[in-house]
PDB file of N, CA and C in Angstrom:
ATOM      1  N   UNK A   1     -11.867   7.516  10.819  1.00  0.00           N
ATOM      2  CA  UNK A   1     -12.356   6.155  10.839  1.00  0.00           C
ATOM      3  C   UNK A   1     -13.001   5.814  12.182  1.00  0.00           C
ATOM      4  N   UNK A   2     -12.498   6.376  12.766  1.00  0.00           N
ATOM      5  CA  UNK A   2     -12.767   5.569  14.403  1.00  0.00           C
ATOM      6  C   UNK A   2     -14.250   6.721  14.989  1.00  0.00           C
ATOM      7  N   UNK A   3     -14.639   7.937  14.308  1.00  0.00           N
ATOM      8  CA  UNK A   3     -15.738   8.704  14.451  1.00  0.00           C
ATOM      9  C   UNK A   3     -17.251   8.033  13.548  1.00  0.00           C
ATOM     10  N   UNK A   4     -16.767   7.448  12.238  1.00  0.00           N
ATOM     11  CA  UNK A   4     -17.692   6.418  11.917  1.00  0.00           C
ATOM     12  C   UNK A   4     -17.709   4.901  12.069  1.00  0.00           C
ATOM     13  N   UNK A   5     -16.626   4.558  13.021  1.00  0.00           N
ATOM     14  CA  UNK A   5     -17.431   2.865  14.024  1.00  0.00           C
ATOM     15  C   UNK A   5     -16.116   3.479  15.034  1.00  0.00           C
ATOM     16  N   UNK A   6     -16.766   3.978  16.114  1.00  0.00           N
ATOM     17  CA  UNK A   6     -16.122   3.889  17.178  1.00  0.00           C
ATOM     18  C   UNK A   6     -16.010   2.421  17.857  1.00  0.00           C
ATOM     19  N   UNK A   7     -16.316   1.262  17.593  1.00  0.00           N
ATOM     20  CA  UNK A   7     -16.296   0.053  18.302  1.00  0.00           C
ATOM     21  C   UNK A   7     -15.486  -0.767  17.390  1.00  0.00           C
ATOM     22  N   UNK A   8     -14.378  -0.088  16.310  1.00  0.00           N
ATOM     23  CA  UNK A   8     -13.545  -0.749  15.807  1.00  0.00           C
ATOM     24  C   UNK A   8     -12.298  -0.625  16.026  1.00  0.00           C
ATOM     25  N   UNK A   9     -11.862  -1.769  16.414  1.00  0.00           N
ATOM     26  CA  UNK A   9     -10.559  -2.109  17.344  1.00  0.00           C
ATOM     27  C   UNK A   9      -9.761  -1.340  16.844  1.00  0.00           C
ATOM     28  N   UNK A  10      -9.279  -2.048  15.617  1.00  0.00           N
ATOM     29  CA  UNK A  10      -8.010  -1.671  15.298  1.00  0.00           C
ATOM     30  C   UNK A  10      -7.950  -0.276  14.640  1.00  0.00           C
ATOM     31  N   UNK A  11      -8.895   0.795  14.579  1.00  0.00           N
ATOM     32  CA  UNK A  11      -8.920   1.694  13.969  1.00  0.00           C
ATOM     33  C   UNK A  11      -8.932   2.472  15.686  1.00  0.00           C
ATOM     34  N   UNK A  12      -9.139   2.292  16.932  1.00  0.00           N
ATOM     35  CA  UNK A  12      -8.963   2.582  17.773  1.00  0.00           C
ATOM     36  C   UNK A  12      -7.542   2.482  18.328  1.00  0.00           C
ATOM     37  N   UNK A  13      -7.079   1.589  18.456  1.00  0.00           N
ATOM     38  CA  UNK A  13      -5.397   1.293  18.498  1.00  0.00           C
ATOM     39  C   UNK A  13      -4.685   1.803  17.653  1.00  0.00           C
ATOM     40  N   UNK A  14      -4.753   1.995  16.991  1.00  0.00           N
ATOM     41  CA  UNK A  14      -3.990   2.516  15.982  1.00  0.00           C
ATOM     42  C   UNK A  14      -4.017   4.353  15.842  1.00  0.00           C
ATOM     43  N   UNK A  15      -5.339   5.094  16.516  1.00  0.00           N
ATOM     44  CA  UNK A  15      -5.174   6.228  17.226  1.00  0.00           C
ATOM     45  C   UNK A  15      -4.797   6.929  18.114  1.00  0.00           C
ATOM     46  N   UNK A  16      -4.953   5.165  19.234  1.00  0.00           N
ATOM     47  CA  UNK A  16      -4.335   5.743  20.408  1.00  0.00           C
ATOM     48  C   UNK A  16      -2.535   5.603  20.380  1.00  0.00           C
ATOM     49  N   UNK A  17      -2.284   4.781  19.510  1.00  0.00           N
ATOM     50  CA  UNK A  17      -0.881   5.166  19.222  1.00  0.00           C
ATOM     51  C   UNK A  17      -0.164   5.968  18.403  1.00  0.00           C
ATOM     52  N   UNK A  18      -1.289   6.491  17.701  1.00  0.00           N
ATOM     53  CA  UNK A  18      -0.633   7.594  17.047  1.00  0.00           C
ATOM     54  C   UNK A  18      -0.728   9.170  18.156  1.00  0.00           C
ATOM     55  N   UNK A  19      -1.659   9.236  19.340  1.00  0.00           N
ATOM     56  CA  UNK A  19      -1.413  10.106  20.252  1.00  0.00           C
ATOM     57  C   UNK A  19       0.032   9.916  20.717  1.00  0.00           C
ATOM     58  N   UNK A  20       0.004   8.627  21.284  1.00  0.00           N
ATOM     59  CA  UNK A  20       1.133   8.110  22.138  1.00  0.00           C
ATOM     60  C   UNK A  20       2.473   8.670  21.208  1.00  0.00           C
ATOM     61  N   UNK A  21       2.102   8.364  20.041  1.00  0.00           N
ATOM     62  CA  UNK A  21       3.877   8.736  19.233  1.00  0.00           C
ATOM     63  C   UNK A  21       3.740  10.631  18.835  1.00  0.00           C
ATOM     64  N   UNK A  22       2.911  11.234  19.267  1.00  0.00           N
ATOM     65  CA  UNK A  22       2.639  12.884  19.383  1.00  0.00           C
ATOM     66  C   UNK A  22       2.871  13.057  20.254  1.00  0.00           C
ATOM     67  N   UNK A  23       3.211  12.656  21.776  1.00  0.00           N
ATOM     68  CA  UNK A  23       3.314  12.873  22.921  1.00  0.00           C
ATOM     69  C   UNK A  23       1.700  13.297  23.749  1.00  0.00           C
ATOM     70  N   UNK A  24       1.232  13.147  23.291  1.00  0.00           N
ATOM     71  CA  UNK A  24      -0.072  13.023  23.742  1.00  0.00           C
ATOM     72  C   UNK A  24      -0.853  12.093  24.443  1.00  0.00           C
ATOM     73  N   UNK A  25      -0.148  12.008  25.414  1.00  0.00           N
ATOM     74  CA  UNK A  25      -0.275  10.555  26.343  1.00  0.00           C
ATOM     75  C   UNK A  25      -1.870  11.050  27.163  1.00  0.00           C
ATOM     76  N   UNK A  26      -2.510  11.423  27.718  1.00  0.00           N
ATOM     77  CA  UNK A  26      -3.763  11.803  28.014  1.00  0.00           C
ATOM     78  C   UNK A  26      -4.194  11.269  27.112  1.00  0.00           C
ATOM     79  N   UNK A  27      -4.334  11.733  26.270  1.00  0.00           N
ATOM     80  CA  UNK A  27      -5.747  11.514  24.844  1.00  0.00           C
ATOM     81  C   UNK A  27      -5.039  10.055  24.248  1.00  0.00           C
ATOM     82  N   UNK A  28      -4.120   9.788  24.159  1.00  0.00           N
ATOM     83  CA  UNK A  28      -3.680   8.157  24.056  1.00  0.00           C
ATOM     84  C   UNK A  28      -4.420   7.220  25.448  1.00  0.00           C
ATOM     85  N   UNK A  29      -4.161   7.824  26.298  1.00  0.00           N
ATOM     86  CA  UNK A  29      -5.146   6.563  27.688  1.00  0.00           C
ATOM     87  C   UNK A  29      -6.262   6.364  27.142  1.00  0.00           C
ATOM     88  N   UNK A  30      -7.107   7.960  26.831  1.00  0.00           N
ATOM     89  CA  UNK A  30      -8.452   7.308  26.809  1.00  0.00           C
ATOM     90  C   UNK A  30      -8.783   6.677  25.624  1.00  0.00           C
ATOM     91  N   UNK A  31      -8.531   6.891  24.686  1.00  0.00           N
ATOM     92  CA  UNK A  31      -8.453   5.786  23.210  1.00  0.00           C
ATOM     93  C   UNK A  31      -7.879   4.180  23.981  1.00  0.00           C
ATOM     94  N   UNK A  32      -7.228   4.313  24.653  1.00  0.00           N
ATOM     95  CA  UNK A  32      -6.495   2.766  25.667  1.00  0.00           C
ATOM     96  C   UNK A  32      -7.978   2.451  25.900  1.00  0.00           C
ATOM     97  N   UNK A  33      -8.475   3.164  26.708  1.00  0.00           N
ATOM     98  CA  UNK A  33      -9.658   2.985  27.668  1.00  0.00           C
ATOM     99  C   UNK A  33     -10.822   3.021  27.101  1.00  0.00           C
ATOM    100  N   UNK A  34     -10.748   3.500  25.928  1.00  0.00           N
ATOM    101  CA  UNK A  34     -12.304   3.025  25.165  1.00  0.00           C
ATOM    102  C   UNK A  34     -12.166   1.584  23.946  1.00  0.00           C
ATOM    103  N   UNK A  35     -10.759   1.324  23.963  1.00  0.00           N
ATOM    104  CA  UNK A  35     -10.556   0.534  22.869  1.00  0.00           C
ATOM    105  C   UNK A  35     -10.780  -1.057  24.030  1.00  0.00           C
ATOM    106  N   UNK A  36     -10.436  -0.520  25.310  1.00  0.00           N
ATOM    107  CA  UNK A  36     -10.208  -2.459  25.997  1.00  0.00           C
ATOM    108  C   UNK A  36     -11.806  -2.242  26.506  1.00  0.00           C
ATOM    109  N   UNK A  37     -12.632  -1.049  26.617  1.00  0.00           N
ATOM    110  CA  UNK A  37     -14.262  -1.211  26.935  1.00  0.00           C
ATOM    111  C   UNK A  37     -14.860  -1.848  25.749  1.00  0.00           C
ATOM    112  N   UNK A  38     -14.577  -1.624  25.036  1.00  0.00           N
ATOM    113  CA  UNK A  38     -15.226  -2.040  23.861  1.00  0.00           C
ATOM    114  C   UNK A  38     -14.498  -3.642  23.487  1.00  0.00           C
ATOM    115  N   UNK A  39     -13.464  -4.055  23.577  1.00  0.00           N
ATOM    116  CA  UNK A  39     -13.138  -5.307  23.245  1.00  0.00           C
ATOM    117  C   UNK A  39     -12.071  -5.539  24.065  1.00  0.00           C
ATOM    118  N   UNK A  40     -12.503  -5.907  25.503  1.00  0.00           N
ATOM    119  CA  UNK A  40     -11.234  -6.527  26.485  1.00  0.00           C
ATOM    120  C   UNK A  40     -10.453  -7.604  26.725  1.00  0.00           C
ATOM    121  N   UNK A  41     -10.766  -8.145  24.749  1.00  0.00           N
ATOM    122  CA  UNK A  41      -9.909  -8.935  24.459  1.00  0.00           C
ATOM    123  C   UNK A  41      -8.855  -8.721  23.937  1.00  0.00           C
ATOM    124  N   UNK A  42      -8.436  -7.057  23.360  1.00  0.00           N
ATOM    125  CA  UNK A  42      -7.325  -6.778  22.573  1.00  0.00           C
ATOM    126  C   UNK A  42      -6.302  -6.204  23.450  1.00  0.00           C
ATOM    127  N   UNK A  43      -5.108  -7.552  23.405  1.00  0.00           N
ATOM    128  CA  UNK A  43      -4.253  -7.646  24.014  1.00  0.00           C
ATOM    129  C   UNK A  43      -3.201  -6.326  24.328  1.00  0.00           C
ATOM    130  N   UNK A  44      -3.163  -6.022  22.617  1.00  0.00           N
ATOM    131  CA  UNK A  44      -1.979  -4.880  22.552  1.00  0.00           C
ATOM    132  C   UNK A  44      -2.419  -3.662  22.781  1.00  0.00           C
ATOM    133  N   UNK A  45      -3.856  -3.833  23.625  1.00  0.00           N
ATOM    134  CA  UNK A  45      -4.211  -2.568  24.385  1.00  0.00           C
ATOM    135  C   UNK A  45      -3.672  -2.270  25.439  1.00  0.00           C
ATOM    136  N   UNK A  46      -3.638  -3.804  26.353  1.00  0.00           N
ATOM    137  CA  UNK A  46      -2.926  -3.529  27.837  1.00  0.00           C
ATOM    138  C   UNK A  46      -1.808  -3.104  27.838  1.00  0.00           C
ATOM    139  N   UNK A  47      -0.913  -3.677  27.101  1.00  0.00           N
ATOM    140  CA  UNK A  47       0.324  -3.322  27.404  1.00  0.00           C
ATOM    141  C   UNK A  47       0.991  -1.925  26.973  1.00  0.00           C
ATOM    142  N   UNK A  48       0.327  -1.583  25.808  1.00  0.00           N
ATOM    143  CA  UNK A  48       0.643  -0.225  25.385  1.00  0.00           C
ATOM    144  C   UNK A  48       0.082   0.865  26.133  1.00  0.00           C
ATOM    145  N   UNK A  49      -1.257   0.415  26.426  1.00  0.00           N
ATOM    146  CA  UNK A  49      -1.922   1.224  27.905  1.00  0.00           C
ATOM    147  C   UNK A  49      -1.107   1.062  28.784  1.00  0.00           C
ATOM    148  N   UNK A  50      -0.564   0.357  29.319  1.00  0.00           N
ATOM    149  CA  UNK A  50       0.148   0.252  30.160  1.00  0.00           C
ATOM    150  C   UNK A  50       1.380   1.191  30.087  1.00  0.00           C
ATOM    151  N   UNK A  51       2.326   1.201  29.350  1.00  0.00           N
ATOM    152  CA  UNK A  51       3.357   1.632  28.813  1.00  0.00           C
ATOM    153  C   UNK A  51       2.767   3.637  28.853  1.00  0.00           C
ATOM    154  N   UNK A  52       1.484   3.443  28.394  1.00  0.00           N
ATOM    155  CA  UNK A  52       1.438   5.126  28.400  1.00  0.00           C
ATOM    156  C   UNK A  52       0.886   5.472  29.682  1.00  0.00           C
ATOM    157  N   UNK A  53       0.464   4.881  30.786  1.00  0.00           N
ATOM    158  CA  UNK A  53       0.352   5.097  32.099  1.00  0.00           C
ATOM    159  C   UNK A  53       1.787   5.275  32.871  1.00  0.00           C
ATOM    160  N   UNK A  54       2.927   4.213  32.302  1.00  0.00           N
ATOM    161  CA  UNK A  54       4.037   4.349  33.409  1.00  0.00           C
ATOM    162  C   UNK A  54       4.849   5.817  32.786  1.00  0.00           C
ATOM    163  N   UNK A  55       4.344   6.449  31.712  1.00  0.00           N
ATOM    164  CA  UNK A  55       4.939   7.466  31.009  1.00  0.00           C
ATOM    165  C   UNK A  55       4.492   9.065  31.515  1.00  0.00           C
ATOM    166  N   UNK A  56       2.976   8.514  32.004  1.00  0.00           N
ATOM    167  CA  UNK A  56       2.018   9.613  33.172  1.00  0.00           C
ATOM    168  C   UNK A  56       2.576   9.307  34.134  1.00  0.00           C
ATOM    169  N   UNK A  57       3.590   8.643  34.605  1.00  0.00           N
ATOM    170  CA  UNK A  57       4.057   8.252  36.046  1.00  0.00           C
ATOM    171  C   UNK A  57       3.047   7.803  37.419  1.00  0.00           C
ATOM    172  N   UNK A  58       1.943   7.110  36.103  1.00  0.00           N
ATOM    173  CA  UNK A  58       0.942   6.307  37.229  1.00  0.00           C
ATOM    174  C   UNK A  58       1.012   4.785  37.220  1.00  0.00           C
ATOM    175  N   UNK A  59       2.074   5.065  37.841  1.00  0.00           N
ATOM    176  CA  UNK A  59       2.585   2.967  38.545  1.00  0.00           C
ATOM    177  C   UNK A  59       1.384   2.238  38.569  1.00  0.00           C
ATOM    178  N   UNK A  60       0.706   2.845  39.633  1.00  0.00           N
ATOM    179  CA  UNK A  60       0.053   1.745  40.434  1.00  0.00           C
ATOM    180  C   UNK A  60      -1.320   1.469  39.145  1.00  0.00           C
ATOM    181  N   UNK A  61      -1.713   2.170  38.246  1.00  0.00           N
ATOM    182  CA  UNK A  61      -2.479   2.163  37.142  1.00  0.00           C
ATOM    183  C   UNK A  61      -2.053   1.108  36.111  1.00  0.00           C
ATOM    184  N   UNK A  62      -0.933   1.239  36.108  1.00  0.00           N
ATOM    185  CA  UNK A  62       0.220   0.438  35.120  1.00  0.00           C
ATOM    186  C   UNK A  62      -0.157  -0.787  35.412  1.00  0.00           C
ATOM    187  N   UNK A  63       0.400  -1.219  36.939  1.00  0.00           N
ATOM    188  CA  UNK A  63       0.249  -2.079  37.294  1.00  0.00           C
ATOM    189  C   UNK A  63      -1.133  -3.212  36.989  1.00  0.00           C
ATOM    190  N   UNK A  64      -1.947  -2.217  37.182  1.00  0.00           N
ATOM    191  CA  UNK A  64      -3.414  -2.754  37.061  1.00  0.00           C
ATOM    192  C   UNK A  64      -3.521  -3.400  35.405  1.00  0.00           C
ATOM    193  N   UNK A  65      -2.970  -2.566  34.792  1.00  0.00           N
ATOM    194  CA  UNK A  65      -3.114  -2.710  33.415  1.00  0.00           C
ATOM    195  C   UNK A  65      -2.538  -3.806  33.050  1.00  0.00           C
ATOM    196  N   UNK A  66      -1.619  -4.347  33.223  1.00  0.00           N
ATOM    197  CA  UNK A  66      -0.494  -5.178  33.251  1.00  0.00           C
ATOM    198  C   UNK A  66      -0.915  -6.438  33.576  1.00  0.00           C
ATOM    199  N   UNK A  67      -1.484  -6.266  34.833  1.00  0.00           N
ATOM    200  CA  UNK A  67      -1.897  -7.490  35.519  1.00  0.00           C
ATOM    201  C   UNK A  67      -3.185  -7.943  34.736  1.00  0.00           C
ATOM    202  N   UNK A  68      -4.018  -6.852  34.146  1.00  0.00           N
ATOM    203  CA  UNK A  68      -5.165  -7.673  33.452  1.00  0.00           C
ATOM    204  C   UNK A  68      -4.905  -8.054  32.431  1.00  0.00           C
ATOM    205  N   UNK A  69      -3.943  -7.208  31.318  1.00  0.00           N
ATOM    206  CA  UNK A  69      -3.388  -7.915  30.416  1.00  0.00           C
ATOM    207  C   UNK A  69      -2.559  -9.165  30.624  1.00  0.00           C
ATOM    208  N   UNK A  70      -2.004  -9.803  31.319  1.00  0.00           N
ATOM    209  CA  UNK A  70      -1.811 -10.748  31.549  1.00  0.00           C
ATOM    210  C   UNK A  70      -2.847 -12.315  31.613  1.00  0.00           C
ATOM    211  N   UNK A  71      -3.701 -12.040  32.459  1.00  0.00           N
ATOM    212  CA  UNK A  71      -4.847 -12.505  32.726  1.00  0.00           C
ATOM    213  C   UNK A  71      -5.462 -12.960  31.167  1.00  0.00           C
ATOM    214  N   UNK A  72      -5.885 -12.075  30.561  1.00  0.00           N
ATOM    215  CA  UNK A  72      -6.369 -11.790  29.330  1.00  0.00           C
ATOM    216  C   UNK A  72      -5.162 -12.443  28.010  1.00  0.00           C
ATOM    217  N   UNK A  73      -4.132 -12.224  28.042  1.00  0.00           N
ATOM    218  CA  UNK A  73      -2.804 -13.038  27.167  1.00  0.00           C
ATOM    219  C   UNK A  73      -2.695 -14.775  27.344  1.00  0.00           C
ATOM    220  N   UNK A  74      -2.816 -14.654  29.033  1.00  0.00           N
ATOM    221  CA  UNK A  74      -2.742 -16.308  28.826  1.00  0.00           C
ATOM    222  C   UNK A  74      -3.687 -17.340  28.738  1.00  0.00           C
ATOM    223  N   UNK A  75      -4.638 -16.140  28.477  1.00  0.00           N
ATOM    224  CA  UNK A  75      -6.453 -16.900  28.317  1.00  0.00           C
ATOM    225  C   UNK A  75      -6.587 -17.266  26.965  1.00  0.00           C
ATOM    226  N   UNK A  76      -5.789 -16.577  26.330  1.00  0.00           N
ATOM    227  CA  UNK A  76      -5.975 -16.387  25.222  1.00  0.00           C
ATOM    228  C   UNK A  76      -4.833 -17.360  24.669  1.00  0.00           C
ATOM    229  N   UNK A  77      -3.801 -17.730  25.306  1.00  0.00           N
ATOM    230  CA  UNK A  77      -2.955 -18.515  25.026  1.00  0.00           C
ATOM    231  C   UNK A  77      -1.371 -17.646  23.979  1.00  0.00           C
ATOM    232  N   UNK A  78      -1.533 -16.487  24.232  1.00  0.00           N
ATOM    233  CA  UNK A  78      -0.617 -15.367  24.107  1.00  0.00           C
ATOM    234  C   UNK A  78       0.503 -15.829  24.794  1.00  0.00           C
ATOM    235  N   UNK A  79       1.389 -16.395  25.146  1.00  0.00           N
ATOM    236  CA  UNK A  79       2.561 -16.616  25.712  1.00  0.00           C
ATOM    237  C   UNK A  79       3.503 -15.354  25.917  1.00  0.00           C
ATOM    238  N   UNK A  80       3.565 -15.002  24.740  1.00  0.00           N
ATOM    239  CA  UNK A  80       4.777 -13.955  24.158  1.00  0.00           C
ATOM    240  C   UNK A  80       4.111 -12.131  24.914  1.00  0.00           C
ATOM    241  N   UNK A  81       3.024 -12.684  24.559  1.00  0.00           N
ATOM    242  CA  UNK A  81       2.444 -10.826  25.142  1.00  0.00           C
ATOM    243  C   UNK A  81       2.453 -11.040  26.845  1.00  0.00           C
ATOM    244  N   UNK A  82       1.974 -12.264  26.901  1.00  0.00           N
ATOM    245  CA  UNK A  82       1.614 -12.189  28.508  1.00  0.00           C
ATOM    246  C   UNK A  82       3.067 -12.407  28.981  1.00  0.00           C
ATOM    247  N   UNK A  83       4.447 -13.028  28.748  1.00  0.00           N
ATOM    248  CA  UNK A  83       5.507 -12.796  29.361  1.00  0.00           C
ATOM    249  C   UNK A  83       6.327 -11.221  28.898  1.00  0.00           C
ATOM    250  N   UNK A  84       5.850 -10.618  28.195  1.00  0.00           N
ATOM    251  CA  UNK A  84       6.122  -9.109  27.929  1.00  0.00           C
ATOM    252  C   UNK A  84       5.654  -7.953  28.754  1.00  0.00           C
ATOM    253  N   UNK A  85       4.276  -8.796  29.266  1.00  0.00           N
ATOM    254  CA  UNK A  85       3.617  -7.681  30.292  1.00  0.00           C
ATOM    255  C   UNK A  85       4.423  -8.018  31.500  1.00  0.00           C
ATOM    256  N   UNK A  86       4.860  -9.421  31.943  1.00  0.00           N
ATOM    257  CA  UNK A  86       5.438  -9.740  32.939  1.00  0.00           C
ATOM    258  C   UNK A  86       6.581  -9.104  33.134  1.00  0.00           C
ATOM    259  N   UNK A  87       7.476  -9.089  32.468  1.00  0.00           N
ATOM    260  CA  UNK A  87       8.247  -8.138  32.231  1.00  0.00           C
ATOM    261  C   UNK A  87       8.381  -6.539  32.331  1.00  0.00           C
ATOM    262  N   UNK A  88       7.265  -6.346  32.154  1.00  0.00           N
ATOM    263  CA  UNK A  88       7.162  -4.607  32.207  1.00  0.00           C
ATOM    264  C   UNK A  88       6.533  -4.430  33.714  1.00  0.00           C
ATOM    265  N   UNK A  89       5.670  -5.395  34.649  1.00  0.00           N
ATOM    266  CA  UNK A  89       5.386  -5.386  35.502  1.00  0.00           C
ATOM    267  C   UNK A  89       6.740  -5.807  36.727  1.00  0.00           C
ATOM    268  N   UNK A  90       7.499  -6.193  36.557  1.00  0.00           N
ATOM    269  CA  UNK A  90       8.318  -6.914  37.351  1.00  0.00           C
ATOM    270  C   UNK A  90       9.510  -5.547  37.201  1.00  0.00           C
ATOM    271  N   UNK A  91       9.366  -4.813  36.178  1.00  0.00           N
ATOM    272  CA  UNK A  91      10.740  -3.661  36.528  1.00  0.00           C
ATOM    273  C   UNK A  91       9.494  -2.653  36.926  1.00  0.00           C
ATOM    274  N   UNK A  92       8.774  -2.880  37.222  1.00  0.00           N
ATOM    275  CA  UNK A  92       8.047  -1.540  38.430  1.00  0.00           C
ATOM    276  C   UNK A  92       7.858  -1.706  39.422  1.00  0.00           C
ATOM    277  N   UNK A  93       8.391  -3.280  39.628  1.00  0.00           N
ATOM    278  CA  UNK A  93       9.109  -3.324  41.178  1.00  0.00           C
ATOM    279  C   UNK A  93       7.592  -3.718  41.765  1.00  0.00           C
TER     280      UNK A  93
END
């Protein structure tokens, strides 16, 4: 699906978490990273991007991720996602 409309969200998310649940965290980022280029409005990109960065043991990436998803949650008026990212940002210290 995502080879005939690569610019569809949820057929993108839904790949990059199926890497993520293969252990295939590499090839899960960049599905992260082509799914929030293409629409850096989809929330449950950051945080799951996020989540598969602190799993590469890249904090300070995480971080980044986190913090824009945030940005992006309460713009959006997301309460619940943007205090979830807060959360995942605040135990990485």
């Amino acid at each position: 699906m995502v080879d005939q409309n690569p610019a569809d969200s949820f057929s993108r998310y839904g790949l990059a978490m199926e890497y993520v649940n293969a252990g295939q965290l590499e090839e899960a980022e960049k599905h992260f990273i082509q799914l929030l280029e293409h629409n850096p409005s989809y929330v449950a990109g950051y945080f799951h991007g996020g989540q598969t960065l602190q799993k590469l043991n890249r904090t300070d990436d995480a971080r980044g991720l986190y913090r824009r998803g945030i940005e992006v949650a309460s713009a959006a008026g997301d309460d619940h996602a943007a205090a979830e990212m807060q959360g995942a940002l605040d135990m990485l210290g």
